[in-house]
N, C-alpha and C. Protein backbone atom coordinates (compact mmCIF):
# COMPACT_ATOMS: atom_id res chain seq x y z
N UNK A 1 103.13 -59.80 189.57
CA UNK A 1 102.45 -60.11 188.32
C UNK A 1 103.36 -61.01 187.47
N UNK A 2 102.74 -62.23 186.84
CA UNK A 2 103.38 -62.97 185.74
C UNK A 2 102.42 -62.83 184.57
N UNK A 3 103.16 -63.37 183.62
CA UNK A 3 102.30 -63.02 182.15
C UNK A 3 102.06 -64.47 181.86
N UNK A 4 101.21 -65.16 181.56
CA UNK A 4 100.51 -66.40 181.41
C UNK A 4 101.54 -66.95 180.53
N UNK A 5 101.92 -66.49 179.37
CA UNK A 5 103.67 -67.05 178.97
C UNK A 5 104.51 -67.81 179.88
N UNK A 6 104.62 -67.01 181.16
CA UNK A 6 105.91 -67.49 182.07
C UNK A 6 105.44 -68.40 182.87
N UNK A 7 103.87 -68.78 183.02
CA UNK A 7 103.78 -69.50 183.95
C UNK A 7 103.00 -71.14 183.23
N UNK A 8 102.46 -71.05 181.97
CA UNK A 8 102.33 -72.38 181.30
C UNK A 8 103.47 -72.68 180.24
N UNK A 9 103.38 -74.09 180.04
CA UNK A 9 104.22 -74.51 179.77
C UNK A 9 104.02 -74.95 178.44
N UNK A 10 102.35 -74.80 177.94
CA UNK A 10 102.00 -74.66 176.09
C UNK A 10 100.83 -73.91 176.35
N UNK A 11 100.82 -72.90 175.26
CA UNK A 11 99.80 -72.07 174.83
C UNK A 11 99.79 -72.37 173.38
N UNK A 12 98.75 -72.91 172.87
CA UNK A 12 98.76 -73.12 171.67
C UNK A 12 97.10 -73.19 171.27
N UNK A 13 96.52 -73.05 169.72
CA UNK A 13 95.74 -72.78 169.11
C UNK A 13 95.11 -73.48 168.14
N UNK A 14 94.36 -74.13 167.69
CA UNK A 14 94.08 -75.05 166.73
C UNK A 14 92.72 -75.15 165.86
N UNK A 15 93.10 -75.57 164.67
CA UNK A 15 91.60 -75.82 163.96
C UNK A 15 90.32 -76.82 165.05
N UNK A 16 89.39 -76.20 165.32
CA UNK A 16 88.37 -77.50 165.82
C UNK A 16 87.46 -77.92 164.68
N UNK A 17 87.66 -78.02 163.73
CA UNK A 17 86.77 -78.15 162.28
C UNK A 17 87.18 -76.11 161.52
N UNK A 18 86.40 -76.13 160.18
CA UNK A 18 86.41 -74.97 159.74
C UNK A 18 85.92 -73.88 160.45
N UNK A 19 84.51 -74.13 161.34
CA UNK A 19 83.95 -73.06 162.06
C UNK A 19 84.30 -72.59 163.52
N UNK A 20 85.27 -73.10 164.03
CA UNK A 20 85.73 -72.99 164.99
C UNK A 20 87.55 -73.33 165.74
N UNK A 21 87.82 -72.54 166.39
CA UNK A 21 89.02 -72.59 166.96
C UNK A 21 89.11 -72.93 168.59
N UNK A 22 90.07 -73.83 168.92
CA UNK A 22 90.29 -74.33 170.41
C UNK A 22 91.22 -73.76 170.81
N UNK A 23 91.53 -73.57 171.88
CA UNK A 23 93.18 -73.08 172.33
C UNK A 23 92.69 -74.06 173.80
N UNK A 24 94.44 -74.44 174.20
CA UNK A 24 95.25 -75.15 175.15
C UNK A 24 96.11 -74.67 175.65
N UNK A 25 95.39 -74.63 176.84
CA UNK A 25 96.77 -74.19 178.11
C UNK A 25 97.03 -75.15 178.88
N UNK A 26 98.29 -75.40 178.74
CA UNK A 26 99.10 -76.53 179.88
C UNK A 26 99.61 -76.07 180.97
N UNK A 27 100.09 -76.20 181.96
CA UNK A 27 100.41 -76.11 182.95
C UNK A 27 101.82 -76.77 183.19
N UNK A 28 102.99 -76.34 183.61
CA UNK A 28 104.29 -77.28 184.33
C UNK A 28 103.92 -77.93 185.33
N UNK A 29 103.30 -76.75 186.22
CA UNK A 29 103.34 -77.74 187.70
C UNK A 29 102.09 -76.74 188.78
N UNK A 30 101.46 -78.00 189.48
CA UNK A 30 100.04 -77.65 190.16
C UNK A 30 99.74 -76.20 190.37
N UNK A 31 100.94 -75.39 190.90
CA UNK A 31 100.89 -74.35 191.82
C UNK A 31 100.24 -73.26 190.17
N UNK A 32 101.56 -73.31 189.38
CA UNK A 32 101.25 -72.34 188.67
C UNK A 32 99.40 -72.71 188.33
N UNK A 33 99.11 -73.76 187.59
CA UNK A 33 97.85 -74.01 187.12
C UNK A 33 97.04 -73.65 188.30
N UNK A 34 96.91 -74.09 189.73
CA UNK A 34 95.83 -73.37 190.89
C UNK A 34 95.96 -71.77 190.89
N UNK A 35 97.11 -71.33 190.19
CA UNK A 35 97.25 -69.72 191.12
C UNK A 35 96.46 -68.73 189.69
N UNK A 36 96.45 -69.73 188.82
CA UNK A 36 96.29 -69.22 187.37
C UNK A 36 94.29 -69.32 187.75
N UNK A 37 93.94 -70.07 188.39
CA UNK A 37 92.41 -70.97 188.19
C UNK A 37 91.72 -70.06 189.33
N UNK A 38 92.55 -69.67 190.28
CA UNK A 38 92.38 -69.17 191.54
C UNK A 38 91.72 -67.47 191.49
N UNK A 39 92.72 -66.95 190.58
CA UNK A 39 92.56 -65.34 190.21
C UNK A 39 91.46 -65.52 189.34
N UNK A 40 91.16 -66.49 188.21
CA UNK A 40 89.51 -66.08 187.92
C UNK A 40 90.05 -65.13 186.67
N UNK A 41 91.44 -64.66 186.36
CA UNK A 41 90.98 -63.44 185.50
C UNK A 41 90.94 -64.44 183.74
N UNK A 42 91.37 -65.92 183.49
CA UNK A 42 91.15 -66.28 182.45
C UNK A 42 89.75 -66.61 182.64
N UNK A 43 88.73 -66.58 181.40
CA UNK A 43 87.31 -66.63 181.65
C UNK A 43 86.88 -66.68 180.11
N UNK A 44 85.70 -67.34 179.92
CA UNK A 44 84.87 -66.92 178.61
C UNK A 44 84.68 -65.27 178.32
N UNK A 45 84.58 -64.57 179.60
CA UNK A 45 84.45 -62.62 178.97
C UNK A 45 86.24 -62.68 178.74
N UNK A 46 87.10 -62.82 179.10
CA UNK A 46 88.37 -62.56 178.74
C UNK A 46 88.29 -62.97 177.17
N UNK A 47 88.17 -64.22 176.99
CA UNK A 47 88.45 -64.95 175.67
C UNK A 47 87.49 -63.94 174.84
N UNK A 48 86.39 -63.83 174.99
CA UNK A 48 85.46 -62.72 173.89
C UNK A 48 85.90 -61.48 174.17
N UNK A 49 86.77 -60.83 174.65
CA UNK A 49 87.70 -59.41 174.71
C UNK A 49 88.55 -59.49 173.82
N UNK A 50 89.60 -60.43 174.27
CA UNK A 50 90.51 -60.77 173.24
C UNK A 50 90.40 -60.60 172.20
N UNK A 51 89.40 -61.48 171.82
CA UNK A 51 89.00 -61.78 170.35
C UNK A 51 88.37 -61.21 169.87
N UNK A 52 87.57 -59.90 170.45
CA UNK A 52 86.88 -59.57 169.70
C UNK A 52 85.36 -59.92 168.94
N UNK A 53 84.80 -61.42 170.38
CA UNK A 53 83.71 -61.62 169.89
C UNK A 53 82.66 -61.22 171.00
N UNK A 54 81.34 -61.33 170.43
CA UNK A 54 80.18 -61.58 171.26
C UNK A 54 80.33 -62.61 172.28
N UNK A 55 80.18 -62.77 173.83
CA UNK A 55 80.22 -63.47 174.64
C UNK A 55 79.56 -65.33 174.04
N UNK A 56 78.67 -65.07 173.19
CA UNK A 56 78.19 -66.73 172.69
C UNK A 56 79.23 -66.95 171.91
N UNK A 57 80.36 -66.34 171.35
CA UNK A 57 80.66 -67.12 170.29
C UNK A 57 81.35 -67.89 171.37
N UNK A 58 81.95 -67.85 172.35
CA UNK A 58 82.92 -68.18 173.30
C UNK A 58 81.82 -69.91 173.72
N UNK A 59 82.27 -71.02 172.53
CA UNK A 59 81.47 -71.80 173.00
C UNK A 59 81.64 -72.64 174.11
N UNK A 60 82.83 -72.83 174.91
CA UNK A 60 83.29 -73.55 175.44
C UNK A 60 84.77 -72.76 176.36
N UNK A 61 84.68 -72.93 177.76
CA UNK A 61 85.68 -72.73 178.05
C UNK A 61 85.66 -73.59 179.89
N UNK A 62 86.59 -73.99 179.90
CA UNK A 62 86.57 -74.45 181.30
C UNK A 62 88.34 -75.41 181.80
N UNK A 63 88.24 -75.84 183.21
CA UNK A 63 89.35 -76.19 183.57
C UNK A 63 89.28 -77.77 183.58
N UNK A 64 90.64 -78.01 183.49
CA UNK A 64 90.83 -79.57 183.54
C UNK A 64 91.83 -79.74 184.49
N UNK A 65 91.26 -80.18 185.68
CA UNK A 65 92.48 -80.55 186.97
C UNK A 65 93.05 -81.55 186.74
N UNK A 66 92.56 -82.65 186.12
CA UNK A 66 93.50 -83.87 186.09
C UNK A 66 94.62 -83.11 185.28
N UNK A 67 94.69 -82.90 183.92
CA UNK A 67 95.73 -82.48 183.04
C UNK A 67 96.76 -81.09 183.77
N UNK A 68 96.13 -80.32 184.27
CA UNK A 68 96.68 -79.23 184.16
C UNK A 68 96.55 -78.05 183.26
N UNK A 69 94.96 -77.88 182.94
CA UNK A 69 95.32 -77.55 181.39
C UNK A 69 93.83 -76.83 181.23
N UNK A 70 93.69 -75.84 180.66
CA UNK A 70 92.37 -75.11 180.53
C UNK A 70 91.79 -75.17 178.82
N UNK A 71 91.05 -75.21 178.61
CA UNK A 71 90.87 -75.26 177.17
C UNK A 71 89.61 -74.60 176.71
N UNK A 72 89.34 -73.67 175.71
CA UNK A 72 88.53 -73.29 175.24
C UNK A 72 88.60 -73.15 173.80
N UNK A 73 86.64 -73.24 172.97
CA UNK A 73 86.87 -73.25 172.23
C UNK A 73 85.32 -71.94 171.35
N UNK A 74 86.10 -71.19 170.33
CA UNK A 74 85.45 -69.85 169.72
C UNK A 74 85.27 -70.08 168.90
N UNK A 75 84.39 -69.43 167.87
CA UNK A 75 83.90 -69.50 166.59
C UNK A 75 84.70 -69.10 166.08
N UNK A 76 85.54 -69.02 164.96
CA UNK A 76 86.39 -68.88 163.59
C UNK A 76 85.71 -67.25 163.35
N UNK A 77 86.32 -66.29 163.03
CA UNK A 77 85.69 -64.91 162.40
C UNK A 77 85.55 -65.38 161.16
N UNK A 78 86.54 -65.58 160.65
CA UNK A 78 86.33 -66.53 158.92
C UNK A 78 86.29 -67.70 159.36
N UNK A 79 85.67 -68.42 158.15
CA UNK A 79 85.86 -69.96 157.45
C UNK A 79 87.10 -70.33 157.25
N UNK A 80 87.55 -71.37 158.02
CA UNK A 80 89.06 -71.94 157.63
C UNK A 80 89.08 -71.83 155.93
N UNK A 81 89.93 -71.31 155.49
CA UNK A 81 90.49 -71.10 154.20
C UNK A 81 89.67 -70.27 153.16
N UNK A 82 88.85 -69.79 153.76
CA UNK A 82 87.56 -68.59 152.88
C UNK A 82 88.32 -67.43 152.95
N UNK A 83 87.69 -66.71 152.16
CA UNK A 83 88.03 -65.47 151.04
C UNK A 83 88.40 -64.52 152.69
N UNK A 84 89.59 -64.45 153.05
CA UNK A 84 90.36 -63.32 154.10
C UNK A 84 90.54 -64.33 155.30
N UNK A 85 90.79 -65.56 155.36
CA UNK A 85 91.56 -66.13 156.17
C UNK A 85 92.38 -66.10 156.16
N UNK A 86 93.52 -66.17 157.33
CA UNK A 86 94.94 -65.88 157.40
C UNK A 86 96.08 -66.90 157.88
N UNK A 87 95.32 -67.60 158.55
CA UNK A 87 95.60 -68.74 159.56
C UNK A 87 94.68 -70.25 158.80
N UNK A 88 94.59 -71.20 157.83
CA UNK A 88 93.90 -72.00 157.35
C UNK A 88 93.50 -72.82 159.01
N UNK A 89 95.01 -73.60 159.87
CA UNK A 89 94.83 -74.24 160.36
C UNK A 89 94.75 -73.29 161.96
N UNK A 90 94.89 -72.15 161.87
CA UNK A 90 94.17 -71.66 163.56
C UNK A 90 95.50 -71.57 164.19
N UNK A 91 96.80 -72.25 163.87
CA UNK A 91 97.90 -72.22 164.88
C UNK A 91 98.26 -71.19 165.29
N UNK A 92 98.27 -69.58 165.12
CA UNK A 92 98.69 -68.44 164.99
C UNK A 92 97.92 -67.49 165.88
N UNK A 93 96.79 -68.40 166.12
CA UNK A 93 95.83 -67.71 166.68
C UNK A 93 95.86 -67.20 168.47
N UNK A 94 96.76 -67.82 169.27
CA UNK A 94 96.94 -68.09 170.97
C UNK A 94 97.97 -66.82 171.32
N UNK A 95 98.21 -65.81 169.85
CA UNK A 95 99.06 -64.42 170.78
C UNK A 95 98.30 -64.19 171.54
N UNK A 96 97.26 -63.52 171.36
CA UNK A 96 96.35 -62.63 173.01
C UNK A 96 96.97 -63.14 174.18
N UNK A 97 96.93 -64.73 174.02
CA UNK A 97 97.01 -65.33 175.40
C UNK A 97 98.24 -65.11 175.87
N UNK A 98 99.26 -64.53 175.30
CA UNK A 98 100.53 -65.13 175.73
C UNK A 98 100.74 -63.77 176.39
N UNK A 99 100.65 -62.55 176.43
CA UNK A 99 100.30 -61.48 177.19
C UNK A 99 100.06 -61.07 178.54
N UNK A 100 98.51 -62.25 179.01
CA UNK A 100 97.85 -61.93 179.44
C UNK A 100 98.45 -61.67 181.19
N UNK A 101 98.08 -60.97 182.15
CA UNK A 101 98.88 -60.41 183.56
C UNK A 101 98.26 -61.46 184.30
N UNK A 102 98.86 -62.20 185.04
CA UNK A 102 98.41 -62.86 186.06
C UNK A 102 98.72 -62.53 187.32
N UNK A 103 97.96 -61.71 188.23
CA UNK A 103 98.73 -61.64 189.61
C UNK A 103 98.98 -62.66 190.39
N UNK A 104 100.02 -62.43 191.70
CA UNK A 104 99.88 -63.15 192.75
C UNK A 104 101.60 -63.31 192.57
């Protein structure tokens, strides 16, 4: 088992406008990104576990072979900068991911 930490090389989180958040996973090198794509366990039901949403909010999630790099993107629980936001710009948001068990 590796923890998705040890095997990409950016996990990071971002504003996609106010109503929504993206996260980016990079990859170092092919093997880790195939062995990561291979197990199936990152997914739109993972990302709505995580987070804590309904499977639709999970609007977007899929792989990018050219880059190396998976990207998905969720609905905001708050409004960037509305009354109990915590994060204005979303950067704070990609702990879950950094956790997550990858076998193999």
């Amino acid at each position: 088992m590796a923890k998705l930490k040890e095997l990409a090389e950016v996990i990071r989180s971002k504003n996609a406008g106010p109503f929504e958040i993206t996260f980016d996973i990079i990859f170092r090198d092919r093997e880790s990104y195939e062995r990561v794509k291979q197990e199936g366990i990152l997914s739109r039901d993972l990302m709505a576990r995580l987070y804590h949403l309904p499977l639709e909010s999970v609007l977007f999630f899929g792989y990018y072979d050219a880059a190396l790099a998976i990207k998905s993107t969720i609905v905001r629980p708050q409004v960037s900068g509305g009354v109990g936001d915590t994060d204005v710009m979303a950067c704070q948001q990609h702990g879950p991911l950094l956790e997550v068990e990858i076998p193999g």
